[in-house]
Protein backbone atom coordinates (compact mmCIF):
# COMPACT_ATOMS: atom_id res chain seq x y z
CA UNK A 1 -1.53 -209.59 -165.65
CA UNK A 2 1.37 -207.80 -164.16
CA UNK A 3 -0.57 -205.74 -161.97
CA UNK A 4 -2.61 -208.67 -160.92
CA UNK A 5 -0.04 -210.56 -159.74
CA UNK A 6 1.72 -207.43 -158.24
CA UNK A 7 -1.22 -206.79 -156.16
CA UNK A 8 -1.80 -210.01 -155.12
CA UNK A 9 1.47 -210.27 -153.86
CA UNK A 10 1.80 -207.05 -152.32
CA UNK A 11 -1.29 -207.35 -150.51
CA UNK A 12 0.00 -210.79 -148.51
CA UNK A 13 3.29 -209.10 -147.92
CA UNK A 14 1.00 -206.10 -146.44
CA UNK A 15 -1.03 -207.98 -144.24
CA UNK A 16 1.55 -210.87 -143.34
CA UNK A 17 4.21 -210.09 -139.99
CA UNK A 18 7.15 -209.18 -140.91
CA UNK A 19 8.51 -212.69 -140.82
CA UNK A 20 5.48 -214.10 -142.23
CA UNK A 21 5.44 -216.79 -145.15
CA UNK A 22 3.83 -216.21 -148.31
CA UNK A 23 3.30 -218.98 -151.17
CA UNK A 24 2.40 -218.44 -154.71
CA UNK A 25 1.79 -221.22 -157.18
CA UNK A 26 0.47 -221.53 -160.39
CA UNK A 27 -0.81 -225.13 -161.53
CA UNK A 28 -2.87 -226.53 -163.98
CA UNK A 29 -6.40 -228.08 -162.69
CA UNK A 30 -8.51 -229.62 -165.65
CA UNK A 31 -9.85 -226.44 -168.07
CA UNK A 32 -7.85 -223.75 -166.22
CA UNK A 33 -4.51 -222.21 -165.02
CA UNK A 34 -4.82 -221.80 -161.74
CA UNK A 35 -3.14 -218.79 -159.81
CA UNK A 36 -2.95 -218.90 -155.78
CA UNK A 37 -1.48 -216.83 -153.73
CA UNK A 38 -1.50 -217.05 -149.77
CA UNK A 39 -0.01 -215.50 -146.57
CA UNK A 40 0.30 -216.37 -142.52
CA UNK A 41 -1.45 -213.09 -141.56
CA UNK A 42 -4.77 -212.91 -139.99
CA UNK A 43 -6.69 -213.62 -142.95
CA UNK A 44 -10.12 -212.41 -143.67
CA UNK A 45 -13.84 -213.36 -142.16
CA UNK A 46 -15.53 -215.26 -144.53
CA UNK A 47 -18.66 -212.97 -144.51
CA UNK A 48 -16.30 -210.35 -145.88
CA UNK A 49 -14.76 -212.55 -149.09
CA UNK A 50 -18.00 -210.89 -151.13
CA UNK A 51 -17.52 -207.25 -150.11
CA UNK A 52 -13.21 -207.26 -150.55
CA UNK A 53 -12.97 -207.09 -154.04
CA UNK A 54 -15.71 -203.52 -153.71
CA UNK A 55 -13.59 -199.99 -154.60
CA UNK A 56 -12.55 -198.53 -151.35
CA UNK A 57 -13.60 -201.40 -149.15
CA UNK A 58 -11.56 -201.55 -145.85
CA UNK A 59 -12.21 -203.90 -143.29
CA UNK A 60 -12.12 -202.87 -139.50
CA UNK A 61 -8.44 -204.50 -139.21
CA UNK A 62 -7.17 -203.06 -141.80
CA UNK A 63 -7.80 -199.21 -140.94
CA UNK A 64 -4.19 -198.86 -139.52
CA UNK A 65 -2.74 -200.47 -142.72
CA UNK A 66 -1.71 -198.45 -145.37
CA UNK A 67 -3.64 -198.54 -149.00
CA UNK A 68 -6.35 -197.42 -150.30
CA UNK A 69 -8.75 -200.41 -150.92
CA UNK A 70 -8.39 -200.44 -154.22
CA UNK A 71 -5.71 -203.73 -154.79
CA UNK A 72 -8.62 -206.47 -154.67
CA UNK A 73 -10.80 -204.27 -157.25
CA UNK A 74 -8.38 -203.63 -159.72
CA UNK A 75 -7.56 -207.99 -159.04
CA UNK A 76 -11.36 -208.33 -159.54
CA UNK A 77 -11.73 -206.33 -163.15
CA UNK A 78 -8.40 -207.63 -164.55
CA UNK A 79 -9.57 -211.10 -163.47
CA UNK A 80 -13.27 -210.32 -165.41
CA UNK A 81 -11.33 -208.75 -168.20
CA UNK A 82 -9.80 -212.78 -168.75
CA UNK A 83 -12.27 -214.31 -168.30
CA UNK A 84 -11.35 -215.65 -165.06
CA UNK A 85 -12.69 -217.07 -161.85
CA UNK A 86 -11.84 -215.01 -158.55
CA UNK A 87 -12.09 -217.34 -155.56
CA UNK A 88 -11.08 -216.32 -151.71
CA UNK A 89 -10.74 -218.95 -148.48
CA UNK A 90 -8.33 -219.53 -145.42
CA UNK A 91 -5.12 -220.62 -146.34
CA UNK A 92 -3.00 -223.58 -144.94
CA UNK A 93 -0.53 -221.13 -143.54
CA UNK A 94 -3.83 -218.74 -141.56
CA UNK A 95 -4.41 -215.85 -143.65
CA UNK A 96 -6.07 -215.37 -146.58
CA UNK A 97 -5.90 -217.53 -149.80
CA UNK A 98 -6.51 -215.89 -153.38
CA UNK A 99 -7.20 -218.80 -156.65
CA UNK A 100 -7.43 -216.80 -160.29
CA UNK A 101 -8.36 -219.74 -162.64
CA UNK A 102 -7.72 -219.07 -165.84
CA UNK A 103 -9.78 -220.79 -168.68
CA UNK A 104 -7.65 -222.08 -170.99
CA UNK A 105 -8.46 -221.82 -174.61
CA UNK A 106 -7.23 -225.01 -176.59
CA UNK A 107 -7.41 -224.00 -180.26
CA UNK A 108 -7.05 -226.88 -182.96
């Protein structure tokens, strides 16, 4: 979970300027914790949300950036490892918005 939320969070701070705003929240919607984390950078075309979470994937804004494309994958297989639904979309403050919902397991 660590390195999910590391990732998350280091990817907004990587693709947000330098005095950019990023907001994480967690919040519970009906069955599931929900995770979100955005940022104010240029976000991400919507044809793309299917092909960022893919090993090595770099879009064509991003080749100047450092990393290695792998920060959305390893998000992606610890997110499948818990059972958990990965969800991407524009954010309120213009870049990209991440939601991890979380099922959550009520045992009697």
């Amino acid at each position: 979970m660590r390195i999910l939320i590391r990732n998350l969070i280091e990817n907004a701070l990587r693709y947000s300027a330098e005095k950019g705003l990023i907001r994480v929240s967690l919040a519970s919607e009906k069955d599931s914790l929900v995770l979100v984390v955005e940022d104010s950078g240029k976000g991400v075309a919507t044809e793309d949300f299917d092909k960022i979470t893919e090993r090595f994937y770099r879009g064509q804004d991003e080749q100047n950036t450092s990393g290695a494309g792998l920060g959305l994958a390893l998000v992606k297989d610890i997110a499948d490892f818990h059972q958990a639904e990965l969800n991407f979309g524009r954010s309120e403050l213009g870049g990209l918005k991440v939601s991890v919902l979380f099922p959550l397991i009520i045992q009697s």
